[in-house]
N, C-alpha and C. Protein backbone atom coordinates (compact mmCIF):
# COMPACT_ATOMS: atom_id res chain seq x y z
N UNK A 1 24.54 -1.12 0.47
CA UNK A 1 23.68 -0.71 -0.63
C UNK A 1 23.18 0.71 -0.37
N UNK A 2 23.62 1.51 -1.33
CA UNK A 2 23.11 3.16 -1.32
C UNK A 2 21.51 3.29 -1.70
N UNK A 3 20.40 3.38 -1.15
CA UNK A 3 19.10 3.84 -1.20
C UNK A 3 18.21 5.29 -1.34
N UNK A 4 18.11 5.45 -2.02
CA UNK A 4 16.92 6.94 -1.38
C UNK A 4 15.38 6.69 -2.10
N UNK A 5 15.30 7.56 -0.65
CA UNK A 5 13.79 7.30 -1.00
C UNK A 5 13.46 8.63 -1.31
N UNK A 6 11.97 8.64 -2.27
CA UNK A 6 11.48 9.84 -2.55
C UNK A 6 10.10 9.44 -2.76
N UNK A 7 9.18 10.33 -2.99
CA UNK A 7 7.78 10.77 -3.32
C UNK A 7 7.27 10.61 -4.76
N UNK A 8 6.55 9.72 -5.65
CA UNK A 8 6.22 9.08 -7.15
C UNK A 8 7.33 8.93 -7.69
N UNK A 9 6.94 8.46 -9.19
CA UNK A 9 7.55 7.79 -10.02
C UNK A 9 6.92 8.27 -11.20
N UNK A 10 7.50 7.98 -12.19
CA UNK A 10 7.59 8.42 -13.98
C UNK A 10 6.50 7.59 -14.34
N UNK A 11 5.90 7.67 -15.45
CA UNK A 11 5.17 6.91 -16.33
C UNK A 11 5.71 5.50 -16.63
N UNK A 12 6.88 6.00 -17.16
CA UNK A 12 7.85 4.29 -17.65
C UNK A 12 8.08 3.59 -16.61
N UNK A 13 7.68 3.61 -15.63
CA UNK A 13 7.88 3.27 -14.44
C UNK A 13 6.87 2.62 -13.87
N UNK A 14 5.85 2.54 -14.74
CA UNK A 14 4.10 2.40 -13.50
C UNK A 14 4.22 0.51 -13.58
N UNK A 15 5.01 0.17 -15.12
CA UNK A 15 4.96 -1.34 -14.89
C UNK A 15 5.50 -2.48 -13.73
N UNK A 16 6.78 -1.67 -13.28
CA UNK A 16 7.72 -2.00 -12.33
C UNK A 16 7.06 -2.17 -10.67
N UNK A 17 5.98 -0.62 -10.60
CA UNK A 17 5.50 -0.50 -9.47
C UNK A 17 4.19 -1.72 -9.42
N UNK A 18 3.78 -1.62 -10.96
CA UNK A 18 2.70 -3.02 -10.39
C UNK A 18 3.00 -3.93 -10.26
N UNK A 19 4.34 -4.28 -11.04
CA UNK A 19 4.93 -5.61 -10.17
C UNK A 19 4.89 -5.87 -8.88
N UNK A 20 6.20 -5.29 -9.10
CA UNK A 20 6.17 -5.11 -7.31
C UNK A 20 5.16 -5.26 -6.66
N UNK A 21 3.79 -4.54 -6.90
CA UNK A 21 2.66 -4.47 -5.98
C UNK A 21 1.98 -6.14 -5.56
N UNK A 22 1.87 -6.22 -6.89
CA UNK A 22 1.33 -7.72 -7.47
C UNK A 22 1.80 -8.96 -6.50
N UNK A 23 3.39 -8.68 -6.75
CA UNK A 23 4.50 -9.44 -6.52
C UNK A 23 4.27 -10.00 -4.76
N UNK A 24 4.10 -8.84 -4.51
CA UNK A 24 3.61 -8.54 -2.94
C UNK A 24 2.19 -8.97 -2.20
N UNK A 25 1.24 -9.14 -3.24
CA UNK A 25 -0.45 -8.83 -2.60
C UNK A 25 -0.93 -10.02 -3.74
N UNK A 26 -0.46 -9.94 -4.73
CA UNK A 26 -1.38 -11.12 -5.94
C UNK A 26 -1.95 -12.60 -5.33
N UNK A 27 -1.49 -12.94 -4.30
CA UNK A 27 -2.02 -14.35 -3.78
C UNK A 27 -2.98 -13.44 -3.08
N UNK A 28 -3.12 -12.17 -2.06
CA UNK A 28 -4.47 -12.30 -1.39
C UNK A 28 -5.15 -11.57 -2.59
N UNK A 29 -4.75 -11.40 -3.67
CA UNK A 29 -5.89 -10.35 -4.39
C UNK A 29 -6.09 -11.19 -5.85
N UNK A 30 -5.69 -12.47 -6.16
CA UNK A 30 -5.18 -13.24 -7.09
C UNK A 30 -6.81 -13.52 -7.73
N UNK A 31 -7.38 -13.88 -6.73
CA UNK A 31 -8.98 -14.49 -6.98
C UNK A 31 -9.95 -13.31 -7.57
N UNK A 32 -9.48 -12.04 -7.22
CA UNK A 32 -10.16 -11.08 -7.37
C UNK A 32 -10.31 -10.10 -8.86
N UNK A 33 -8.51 -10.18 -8.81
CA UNK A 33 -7.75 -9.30 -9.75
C UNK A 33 -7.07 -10.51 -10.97
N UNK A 34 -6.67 -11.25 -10.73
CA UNK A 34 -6.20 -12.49 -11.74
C UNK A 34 -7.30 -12.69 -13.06
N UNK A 35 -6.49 -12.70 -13.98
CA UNK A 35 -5.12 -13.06 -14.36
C UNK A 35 -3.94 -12.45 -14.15
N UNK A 36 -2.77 -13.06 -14.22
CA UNK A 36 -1.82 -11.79 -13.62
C UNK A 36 -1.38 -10.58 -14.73
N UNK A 37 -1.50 -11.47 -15.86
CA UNK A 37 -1.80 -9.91 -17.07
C UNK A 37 -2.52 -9.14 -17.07
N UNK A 38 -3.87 -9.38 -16.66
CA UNK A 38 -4.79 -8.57 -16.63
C UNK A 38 -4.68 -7.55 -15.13
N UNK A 39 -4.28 -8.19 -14.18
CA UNK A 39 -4.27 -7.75 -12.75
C UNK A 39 -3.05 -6.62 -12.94
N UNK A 40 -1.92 -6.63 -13.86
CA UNK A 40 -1.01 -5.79 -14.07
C UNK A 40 -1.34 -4.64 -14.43
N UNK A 41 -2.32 -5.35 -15.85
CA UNK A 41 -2.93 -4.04 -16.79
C UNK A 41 -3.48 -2.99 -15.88
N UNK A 42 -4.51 -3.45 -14.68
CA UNK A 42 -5.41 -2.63 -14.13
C UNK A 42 -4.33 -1.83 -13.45
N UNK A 43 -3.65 -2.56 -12.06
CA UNK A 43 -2.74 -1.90 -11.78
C UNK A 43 -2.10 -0.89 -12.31
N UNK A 44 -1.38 -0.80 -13.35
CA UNK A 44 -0.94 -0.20 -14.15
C UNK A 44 -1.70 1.38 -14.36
N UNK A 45 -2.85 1.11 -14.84
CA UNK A 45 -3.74 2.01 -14.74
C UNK A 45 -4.37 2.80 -13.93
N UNK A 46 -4.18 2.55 -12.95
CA UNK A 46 -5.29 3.24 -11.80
C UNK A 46 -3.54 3.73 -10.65
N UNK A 47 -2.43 3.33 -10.67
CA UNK A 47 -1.89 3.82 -9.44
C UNK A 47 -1.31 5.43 -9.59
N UNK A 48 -1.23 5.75 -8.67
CA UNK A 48 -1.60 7.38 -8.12
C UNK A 48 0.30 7.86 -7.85
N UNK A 49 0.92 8.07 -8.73
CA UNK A 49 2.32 8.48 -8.01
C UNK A 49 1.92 9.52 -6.58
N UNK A 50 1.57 9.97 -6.81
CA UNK A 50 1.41 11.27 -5.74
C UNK A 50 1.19 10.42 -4.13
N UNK A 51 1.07 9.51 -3.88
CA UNK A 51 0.23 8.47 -3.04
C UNK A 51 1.67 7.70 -2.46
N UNK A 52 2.87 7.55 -3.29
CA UNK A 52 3.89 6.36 -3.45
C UNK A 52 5.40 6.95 -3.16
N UNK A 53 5.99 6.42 -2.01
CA UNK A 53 7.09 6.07 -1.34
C UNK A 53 7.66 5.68 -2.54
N UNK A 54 9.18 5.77 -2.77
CA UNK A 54 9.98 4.56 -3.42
C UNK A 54 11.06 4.59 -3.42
N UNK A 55 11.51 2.98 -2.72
CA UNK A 55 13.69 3.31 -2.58
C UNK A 55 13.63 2.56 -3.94
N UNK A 56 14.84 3.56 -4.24
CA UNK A 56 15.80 3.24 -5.17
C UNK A 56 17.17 3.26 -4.81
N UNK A 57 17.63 2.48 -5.86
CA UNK A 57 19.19 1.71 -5.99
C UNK A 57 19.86 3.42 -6.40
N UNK A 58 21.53 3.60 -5.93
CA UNK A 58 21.95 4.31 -7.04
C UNK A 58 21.81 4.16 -8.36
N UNK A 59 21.31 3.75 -8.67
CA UNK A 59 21.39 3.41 -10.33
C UNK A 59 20.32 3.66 -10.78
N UNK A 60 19.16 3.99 -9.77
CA UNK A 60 17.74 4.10 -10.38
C UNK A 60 16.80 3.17 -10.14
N UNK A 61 17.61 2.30 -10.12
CA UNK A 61 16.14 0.75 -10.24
C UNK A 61 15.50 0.94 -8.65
N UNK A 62 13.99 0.35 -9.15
CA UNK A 62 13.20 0.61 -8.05
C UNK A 62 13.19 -0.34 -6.98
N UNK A 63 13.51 -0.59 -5.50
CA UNK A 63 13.65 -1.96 -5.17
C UNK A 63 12.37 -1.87 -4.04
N UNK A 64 11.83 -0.70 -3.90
CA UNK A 64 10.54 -1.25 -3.27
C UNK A 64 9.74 0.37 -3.23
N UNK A 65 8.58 -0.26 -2.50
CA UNK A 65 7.54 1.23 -2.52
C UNK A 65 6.37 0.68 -1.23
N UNK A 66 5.97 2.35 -0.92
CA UNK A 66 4.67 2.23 0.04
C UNK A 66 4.03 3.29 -0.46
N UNK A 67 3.12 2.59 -0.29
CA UNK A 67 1.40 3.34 -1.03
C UNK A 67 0.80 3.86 0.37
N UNK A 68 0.11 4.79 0.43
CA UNK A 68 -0.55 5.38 1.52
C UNK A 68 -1.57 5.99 0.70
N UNK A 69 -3.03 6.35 2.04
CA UNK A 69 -4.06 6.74 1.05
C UNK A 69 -4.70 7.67 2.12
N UNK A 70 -5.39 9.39 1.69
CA UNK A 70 -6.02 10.36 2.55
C UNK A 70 -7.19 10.20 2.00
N UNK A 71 -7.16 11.05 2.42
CA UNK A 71 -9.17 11.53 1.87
C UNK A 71 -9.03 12.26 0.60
N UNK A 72 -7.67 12.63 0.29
CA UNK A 72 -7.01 12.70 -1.01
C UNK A 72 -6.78 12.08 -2.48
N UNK A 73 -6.57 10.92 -1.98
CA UNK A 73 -6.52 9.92 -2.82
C UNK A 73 -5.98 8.96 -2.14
N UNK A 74 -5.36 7.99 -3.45
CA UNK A 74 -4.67 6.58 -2.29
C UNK A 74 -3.65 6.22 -3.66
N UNK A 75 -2.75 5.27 -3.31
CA UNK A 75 -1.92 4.66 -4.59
C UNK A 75 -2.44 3.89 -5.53
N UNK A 76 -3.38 2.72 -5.11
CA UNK A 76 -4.42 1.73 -5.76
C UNK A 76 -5.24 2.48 -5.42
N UNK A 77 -6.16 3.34 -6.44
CA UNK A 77 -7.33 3.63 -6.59
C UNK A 77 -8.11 2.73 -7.82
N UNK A 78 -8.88 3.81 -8.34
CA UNK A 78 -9.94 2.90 -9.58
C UNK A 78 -11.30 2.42 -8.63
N UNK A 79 -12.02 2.65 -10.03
CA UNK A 79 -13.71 2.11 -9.43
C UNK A 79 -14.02 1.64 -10.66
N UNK A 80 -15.36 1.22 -10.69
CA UNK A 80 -15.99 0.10 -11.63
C UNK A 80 -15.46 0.51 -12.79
N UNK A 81 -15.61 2.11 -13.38
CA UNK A 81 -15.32 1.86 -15.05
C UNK A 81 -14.14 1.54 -15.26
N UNK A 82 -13.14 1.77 -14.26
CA UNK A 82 -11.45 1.31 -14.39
C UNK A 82 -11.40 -0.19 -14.33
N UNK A 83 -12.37 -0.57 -13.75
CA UNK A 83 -12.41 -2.42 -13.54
C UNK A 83 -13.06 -3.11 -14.97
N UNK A 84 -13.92 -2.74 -15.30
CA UNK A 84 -15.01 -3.18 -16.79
C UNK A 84 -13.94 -2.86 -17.73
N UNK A 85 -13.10 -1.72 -17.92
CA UNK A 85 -12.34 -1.22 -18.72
C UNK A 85 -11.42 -2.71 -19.03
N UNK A 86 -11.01 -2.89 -17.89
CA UNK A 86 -9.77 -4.04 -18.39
C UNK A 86 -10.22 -5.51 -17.90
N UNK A 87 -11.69 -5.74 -17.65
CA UNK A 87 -12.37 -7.06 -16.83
C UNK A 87 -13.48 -7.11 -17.60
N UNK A 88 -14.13 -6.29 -18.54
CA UNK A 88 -15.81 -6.33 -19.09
C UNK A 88 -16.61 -5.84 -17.97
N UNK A 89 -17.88 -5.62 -18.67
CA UNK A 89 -18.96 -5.14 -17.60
C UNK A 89 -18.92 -5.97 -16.49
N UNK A 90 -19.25 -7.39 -16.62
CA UNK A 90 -19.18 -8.65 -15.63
C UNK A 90 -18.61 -8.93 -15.36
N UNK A 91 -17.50 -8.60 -15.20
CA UNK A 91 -15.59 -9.48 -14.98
C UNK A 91 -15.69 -8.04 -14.10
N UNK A 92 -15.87 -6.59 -14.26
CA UNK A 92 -15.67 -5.88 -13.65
C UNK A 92 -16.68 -5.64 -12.48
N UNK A 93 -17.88 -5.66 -12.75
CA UNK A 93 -18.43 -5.25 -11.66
C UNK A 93 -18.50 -6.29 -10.54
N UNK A 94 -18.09 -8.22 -10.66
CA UNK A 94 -18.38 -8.70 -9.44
C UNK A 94 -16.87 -8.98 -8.96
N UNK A 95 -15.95 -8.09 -9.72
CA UNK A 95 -14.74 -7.99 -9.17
C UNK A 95 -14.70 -6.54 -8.34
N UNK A 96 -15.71 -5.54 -8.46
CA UNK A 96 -15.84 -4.26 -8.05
C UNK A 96 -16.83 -4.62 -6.37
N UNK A 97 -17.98 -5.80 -6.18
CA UNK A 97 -18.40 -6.17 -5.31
C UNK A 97 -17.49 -6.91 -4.32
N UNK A 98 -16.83 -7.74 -5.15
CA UNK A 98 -15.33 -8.20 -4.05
C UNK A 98 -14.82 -7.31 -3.33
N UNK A 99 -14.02 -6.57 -3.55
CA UNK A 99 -13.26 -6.03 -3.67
C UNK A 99 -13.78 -5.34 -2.20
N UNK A 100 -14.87 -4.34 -2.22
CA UNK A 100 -15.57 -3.72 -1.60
C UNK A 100 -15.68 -4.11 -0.53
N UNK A 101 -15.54 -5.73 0.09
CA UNK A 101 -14.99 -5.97 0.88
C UNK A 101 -13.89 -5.53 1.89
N UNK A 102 -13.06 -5.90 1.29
CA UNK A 102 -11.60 -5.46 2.00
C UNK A 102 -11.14 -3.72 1.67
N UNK A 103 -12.04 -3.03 1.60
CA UNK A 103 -11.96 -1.78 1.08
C UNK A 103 -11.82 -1.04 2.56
N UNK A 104 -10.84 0.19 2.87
CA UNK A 104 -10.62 0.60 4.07
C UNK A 104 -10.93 1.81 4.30
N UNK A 105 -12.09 2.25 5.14
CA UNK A 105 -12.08 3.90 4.98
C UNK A 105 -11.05 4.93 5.92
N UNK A 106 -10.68 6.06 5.29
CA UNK A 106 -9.94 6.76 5.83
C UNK A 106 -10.37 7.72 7.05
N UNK A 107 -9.60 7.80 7.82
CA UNK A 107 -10.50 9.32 8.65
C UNK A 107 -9.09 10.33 8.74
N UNK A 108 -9.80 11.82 8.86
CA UNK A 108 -8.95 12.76 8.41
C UNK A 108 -7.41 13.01 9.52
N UNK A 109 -7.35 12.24 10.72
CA UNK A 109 -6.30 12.57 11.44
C UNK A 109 -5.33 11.27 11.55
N UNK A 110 -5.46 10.32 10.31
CA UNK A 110 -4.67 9.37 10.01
C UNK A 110 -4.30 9.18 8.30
N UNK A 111 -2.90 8.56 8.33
CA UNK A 111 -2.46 8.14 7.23
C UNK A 111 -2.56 6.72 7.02
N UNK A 112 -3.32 6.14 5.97
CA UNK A 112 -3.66 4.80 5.81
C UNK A 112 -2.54 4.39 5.03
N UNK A 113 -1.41 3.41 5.31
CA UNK A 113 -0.49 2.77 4.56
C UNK A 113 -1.50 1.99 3.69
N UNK A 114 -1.37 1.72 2.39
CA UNK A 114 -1.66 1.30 1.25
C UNK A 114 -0.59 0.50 1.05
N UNK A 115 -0.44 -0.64 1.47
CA UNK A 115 0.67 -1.62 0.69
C UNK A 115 2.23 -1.39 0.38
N UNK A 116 3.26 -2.30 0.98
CA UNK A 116 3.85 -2.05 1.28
C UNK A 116 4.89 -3.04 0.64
N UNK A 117 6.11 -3.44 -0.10
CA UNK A 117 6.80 -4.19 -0.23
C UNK A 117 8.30 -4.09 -1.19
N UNK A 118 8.94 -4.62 -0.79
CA UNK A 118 10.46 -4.59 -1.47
C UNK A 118 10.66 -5.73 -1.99
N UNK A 119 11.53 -5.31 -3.25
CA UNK A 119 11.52 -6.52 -3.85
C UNK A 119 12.55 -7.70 -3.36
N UNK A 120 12.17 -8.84 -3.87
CA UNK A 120 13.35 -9.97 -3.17
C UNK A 120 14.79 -9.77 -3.13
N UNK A 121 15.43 -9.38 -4.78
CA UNK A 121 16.94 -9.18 -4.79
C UNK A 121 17.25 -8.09 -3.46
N UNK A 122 16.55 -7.20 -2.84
CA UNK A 122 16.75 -5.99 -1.83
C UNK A 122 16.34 -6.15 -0.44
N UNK A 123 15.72 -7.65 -0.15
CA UNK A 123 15.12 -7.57 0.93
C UNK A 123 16.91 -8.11 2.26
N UNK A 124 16.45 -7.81 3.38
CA UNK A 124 17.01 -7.45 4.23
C UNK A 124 18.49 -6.93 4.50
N UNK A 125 18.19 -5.42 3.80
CA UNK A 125 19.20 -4.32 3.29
C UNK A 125 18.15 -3.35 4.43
N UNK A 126 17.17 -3.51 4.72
CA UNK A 126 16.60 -2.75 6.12
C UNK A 126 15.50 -1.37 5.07
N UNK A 127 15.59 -1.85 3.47
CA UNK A 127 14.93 -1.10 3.00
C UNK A 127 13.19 -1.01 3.65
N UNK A 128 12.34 -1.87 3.66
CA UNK A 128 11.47 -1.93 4.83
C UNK A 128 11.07 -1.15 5.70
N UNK A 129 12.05 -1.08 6.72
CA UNK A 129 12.38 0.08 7.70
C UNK A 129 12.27 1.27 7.50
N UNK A 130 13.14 1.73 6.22
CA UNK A 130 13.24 2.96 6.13
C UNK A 130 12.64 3.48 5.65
N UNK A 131 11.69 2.88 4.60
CA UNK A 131 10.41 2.92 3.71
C UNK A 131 9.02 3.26 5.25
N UNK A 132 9.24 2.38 6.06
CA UNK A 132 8.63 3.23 7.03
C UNK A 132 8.86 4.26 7.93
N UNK A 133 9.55 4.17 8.10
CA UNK A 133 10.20 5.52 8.97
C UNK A 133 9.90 7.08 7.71
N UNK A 134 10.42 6.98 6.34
CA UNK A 134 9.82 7.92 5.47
C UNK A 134 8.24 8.03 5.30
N UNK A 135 7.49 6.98 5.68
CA UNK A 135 5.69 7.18 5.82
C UNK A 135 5.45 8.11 7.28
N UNK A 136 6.40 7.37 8.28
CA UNK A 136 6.03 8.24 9.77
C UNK A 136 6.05 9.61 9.30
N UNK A 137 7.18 9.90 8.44
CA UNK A 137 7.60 11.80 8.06
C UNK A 137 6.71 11.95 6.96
N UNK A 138 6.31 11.52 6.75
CA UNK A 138 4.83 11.73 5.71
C UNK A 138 3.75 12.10 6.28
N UNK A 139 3.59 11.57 7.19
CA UNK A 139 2.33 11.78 7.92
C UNK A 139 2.42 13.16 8.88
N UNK A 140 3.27 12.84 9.65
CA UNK A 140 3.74 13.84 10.13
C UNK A 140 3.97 15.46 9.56
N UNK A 141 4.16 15.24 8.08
CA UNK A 141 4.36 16.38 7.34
C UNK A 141 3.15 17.03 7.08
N UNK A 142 2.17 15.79 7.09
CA UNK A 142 0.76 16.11 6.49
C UNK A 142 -0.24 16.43 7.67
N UNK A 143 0.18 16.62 9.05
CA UNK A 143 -0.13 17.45 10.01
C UNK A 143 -0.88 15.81 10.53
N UNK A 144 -0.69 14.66 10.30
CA UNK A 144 -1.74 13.70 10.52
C UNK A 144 -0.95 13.04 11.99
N UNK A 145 -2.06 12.64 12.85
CA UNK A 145 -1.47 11.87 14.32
C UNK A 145 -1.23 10.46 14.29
N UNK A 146 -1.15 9.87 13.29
CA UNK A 146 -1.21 8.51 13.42
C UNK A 146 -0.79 7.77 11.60
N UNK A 147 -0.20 6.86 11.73
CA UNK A 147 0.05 5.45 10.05
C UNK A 147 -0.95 4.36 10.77
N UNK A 148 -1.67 4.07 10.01
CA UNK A 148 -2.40 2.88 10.45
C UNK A 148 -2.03 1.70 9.55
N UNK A 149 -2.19 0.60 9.08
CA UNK A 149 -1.99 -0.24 8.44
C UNK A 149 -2.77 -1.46 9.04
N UNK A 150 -3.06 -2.58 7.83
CA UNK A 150 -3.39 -4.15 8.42
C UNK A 150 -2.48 -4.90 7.87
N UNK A 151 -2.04 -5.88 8.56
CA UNK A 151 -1.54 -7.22 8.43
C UNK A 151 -1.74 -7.87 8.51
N UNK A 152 -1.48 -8.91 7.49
CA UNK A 152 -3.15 -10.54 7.69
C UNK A 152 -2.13 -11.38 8.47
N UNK A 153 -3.02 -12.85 8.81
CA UNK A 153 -2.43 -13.47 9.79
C UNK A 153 -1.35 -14.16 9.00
N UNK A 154 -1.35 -14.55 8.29
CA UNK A 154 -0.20 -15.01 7.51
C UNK A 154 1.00 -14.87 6.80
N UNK A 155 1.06 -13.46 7.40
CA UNK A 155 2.52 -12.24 6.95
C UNK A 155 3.11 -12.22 8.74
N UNK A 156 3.40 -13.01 9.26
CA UNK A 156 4.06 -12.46 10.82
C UNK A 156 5.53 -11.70 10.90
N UNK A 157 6.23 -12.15 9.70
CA UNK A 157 7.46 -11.42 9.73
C UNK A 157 7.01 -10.31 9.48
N UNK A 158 5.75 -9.50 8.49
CA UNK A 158 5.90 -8.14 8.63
C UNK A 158 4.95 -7.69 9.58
N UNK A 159 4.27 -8.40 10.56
CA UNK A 159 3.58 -8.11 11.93
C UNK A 159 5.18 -7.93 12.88
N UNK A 160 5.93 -8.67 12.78
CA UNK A 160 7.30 -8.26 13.36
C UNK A 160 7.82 -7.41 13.39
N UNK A 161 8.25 -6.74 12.02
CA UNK A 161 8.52 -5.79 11.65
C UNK A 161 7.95 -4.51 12.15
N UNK A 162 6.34 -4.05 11.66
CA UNK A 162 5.70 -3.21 12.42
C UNK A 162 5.57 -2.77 13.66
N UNK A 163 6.09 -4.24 14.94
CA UNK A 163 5.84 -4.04 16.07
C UNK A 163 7.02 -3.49 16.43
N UNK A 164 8.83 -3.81 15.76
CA UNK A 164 9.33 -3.32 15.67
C UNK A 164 9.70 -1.62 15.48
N UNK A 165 8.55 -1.17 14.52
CA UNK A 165 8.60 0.18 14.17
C UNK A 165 7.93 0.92 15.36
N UNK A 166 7.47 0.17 16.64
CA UNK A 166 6.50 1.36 16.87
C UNK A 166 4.72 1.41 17.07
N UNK A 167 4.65 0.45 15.88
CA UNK A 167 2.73 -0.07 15.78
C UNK A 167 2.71 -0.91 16.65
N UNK A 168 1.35 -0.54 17.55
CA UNK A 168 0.63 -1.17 17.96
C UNK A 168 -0.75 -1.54 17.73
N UNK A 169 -0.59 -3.02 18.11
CA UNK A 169 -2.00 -3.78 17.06
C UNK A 169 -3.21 -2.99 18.09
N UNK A 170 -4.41 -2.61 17.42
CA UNK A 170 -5.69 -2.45 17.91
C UNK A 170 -6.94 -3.12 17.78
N UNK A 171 -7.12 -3.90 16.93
CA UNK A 171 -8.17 -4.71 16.70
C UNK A 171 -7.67 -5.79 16.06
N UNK A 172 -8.73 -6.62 15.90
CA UNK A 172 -8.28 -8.11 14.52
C UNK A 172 -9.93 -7.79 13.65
N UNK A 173 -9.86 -8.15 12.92
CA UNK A 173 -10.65 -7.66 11.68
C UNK A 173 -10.92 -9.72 10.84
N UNK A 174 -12.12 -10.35 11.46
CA UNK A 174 -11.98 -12.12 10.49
C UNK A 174 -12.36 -11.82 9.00
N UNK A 175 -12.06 -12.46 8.14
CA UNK A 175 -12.51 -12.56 6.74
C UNK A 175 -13.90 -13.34 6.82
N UNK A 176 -14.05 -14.39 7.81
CA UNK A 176 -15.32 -14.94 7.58
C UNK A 176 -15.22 -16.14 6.24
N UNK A 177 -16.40 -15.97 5.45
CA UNK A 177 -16.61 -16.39 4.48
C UNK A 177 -16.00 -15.98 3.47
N UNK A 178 -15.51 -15.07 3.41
CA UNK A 178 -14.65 -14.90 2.62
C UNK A 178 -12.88 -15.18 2.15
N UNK A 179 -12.35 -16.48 3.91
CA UNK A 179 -11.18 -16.47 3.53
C UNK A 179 -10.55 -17.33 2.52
N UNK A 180 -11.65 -18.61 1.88
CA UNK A 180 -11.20 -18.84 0.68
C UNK A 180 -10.45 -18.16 -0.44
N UNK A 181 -11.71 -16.46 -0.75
CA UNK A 181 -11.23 -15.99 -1.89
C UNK A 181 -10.01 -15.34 -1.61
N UNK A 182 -9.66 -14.34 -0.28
CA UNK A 182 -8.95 -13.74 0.08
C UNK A 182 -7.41 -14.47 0.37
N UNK A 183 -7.75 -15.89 0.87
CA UNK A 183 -6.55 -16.49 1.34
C UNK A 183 -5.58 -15.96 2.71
N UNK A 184 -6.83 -15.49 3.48
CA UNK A 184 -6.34 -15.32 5.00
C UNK A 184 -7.03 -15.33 5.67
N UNK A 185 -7.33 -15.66 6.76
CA UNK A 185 -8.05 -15.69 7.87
C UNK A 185 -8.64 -14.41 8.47
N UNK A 186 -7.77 -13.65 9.23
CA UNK A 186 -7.90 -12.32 9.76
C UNK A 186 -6.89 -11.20 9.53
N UNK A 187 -7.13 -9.68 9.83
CA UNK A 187 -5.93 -8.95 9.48
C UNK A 187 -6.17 -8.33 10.87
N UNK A 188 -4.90 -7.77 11.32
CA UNK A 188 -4.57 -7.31 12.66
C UNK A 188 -4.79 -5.47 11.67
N UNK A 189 -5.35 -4.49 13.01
CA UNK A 189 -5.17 -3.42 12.61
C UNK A 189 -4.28 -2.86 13.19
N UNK A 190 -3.20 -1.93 13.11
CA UNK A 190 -1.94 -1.51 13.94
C UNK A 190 -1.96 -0.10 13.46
N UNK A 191 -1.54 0.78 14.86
CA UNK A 191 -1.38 1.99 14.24
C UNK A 191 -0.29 2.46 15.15
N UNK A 192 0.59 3.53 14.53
CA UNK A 192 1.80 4.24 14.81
C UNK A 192 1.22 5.55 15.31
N UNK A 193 1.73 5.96 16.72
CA UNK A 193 1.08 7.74 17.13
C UNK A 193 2.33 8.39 16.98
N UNK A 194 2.04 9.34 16.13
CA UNK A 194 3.19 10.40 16.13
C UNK A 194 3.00 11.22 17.65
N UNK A 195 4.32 11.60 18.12
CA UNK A 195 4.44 12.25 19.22
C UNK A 195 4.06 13.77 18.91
N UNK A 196 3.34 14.07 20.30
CA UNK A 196 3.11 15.88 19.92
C UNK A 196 4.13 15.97 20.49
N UNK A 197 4.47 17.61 19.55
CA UNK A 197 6.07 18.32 20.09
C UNK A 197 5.72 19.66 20.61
């Protein structure tokens, strides 16, 4: 399978990427962001091409993407009026208090991976891989020492994967009381050091 990856995507395009996103994250974000029409809509609205990885097929079709986020921006952005917009005042703002939760701050000598996934018809074609290996040269481009990312306890094939690439885990991070809504227990934090040259 012929792939390339590149840097955003088109407008006609933003539905595909919230799939995908959805497709990927909607069970831990389901309670938060659900319905899945509505969780699309927002999506839809708030993601940042400038922020977004994406292999494509020769043919165009998108078969996966990684979101990363600076002090720049991020791929999933949006704040309350983007949430009320497509949730109501009250649908938005105690989905804007959720949320705030699992919210990750950046610091300026790292690249925060923002979500990560390929779609099923494409998965183990090693797109994954290379989707990370193009974030390492991202970061790297962007003068930054480090990809950080979390992985909850209940994704181990892509805790595999990562350890594979290079990441090493640094902390565990519990949900607490919150792993009902979230639907995981804990997320491992892992980060990749780019080599000085």
């Amino acid at each position: 399978m012929q792939v390339t990856i590149s840097t955003g995507f088109q407008d006609h395009e933003r539905r595909r990427v919230a799939s995908l996103y959805w497709q990927a994250f909607g069970r831990k974000l389901g309670r938060s962001l659900g319905p899945d029409e509505r969780a699309l809509r927002f999506l839809e609205s708030v993601l940042d091409p400038e922020f977004a990885l994406i292999a494509r097929s020769d043919t165009g079709d998108i078969l996966g993407i990684a979101g990363f986020k600076t002090e720049d921006g991020t791929l999933v952005g949006g704040d309350l009026p983007d949430l009320q917009r497509i949730y109501g005042w009250w649908g938005g703002l105690w989905r804007g208090l959720l949320l705030s939760v699992i919210e990750r701050d950046v610091t300026p000598d790292v690249l925060l991976m923002d979500g990560i996934c390929v779609s099923e018809q494409a998965r183990g074609f090693g797109i994954g891989s290379a989707l990370l290996d193009v974030m390492k040269d991202e970061a790297t481009a962007r003068g930054k020492q480090a990809v950080r990312l979390d992985v909850i306890d209940s994704n181990p094939r892509a805790k595999a994967l990562y350890e594979r690439q290079g990441f090493v885990a640094t902390s565990v991070e519990h949900t607490g009381i919150f792993e009902t809504v979230f639907r995981f227990r804990s997320a491992t934090r892992m980060l990749w050091h780019a080599r000085a040259k």
